[in-house]
C-alpha atoms as a PDB file:
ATOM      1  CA  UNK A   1     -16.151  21.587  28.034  1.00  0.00           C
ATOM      2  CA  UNK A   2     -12.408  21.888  27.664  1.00  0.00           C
ATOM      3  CA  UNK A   3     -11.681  25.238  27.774  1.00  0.00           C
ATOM      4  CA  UNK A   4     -14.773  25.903  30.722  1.00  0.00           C
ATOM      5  CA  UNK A   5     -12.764  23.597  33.210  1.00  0.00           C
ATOM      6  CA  UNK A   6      -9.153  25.563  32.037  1.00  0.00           C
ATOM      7  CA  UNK A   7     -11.012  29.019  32.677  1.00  0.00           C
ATOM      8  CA  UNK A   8     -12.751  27.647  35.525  1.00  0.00           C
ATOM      9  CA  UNK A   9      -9.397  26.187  37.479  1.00  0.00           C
ATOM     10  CA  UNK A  10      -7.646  29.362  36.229  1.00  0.00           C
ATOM     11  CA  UNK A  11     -10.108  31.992  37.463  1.00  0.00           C
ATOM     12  CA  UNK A  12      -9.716  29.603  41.039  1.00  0.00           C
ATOM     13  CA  UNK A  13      -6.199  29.735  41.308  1.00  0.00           C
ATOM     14  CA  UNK A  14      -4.395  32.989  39.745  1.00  0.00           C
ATOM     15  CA  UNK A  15      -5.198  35.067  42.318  1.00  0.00           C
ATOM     16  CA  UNK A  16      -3.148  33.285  44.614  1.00  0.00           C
ATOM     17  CA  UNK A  17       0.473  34.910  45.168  1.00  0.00           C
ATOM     18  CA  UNK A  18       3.209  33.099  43.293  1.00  0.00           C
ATOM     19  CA  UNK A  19       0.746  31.589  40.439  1.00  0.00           C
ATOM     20  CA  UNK A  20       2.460  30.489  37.735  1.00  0.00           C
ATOM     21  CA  UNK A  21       0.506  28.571  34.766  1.00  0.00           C
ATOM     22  CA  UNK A  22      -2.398  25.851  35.371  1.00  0.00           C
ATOM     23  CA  UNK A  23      -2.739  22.771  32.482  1.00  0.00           C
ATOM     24  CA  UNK A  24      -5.925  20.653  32.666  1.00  0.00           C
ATOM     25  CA  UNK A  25      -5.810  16.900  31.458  1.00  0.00           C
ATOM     26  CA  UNK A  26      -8.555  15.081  30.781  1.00  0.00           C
ATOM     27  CA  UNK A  27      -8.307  11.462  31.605  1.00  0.00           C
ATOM     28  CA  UNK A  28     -10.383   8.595  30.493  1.00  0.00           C
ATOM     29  CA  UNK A  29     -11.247   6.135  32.294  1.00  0.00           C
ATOM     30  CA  UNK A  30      -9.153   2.840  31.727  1.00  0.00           C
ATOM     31  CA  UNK A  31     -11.887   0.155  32.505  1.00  0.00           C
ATOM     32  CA  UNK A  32     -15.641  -0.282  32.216  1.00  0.00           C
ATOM     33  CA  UNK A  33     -17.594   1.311  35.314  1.00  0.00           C
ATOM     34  CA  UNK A  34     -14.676   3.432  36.060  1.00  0.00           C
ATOM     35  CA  UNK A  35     -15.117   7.464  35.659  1.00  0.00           C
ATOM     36  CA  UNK A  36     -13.389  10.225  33.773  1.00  0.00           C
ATOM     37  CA  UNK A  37     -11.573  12.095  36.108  1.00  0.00           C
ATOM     38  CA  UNK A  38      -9.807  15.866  35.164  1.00  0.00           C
ATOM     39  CA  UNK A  39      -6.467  16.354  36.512  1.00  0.00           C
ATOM     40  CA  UNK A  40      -5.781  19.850  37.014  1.00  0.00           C
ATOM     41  CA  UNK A  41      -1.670  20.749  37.462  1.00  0.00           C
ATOM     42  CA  UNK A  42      -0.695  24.095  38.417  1.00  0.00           C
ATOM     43  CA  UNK A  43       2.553  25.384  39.115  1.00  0.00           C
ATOM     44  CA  UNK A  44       3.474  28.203  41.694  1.00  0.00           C
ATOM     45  CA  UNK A  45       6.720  29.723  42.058  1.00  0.00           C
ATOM     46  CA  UNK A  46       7.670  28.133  45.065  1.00  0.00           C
ATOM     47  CA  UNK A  47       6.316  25.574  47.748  1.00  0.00           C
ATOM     48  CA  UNK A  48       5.141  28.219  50.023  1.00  0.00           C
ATOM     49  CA  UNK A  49       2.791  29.438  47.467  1.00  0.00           C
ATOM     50  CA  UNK A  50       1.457  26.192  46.426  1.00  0.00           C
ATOM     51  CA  UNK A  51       0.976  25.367  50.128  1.00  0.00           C
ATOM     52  CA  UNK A  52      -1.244  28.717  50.725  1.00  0.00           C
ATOM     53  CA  UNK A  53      -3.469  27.997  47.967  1.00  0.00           C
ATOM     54  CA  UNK A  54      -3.961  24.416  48.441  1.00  0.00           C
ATOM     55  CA  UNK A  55      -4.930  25.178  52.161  1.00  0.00           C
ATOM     56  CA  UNK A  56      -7.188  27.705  50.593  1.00  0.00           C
ATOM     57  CA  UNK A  57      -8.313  25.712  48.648  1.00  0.00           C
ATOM     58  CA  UNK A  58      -8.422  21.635  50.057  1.00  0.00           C
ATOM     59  CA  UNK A  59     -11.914  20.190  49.820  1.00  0.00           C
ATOM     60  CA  UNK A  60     -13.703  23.383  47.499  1.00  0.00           C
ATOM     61  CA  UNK A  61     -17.553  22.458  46.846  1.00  0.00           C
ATOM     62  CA  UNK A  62     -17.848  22.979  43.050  1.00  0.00           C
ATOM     63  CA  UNK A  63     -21.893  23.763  43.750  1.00  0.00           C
ATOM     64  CA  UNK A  64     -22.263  24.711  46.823  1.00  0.00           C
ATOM     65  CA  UNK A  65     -26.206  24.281  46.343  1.00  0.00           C
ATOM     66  CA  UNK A  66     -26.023  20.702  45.635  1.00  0.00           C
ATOM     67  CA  UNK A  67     -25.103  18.480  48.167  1.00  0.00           C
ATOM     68  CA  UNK A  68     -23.561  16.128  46.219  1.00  0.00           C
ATOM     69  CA  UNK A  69     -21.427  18.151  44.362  1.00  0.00           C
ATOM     70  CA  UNK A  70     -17.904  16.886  43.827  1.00  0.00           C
ATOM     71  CA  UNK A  71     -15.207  19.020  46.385  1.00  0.00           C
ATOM     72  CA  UNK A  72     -11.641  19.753  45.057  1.00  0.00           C
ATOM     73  CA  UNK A  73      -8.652  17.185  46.086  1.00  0.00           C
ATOM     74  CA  UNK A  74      -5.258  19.248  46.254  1.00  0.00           C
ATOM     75  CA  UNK A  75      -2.155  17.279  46.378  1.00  0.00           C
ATOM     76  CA  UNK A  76       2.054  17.764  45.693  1.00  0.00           C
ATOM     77  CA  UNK A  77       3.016  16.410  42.586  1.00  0.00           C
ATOM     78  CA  UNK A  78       4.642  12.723  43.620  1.00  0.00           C
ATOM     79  CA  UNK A  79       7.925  12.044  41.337  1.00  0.00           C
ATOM     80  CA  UNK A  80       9.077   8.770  40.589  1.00  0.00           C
ATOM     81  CA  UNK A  81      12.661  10.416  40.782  1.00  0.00           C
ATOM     82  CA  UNK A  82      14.968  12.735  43.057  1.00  0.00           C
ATOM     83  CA  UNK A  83      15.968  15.825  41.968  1.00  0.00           C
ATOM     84  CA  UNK A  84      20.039  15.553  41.948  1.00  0.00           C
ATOM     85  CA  UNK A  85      19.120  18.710  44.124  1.00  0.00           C
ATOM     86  CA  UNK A  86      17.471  16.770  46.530  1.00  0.00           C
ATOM     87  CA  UNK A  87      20.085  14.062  46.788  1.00  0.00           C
ATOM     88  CA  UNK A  88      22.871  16.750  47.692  1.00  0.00           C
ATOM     89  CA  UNK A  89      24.421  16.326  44.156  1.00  0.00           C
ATOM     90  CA  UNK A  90      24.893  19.343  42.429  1.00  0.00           C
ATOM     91  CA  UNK A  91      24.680  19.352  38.676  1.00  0.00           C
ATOM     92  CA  UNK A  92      27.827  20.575  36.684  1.00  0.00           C
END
């Protein structure tokens, strides 16, 4: 089941301009009654990019036959840091 959600997510976001490399991680759930969730992370080669394909992309039916079906939640990566970048320090 691996490797069908990497092809899957792949196949979904490569053509988009800018596409750089996708990783999928599976994540189990931590307590009873909770579900596994995958976490799909893909990298673009700059914001602009990522922005056109997660508009593309935001809220995606998986099956578009079932009503149900789980939709696709897009997000930016959230840091716990600043980039030295980001903080007007330059690195050396």
């Amino acid at each position: 089941m691996e490797k069908k959600n990497y092809f899957f997510m792949l196949d979904l976001f490569r053509p988009f301009i800018g596409f750089k490399e996708i990783r999928v991680v599976h994540k189990e759930p931590r307590r009873s009654g909770d579900k596994a969730m995958v976490l799909c992370f893909v990298e673009f080669n700059d914001a602009r990019c990522s922005r056109t394909a997660m508009d593309a992309l935001q809220g995606y039916k998986f099956d578009d036959k079932k009503l149900d079906s789980p939709t696709l939640r897009i997000q930016f990566a959230h840091f716990p840091f600043r980039l030295p970048s980001a903080l007007g320090v330059v690195p050396h």
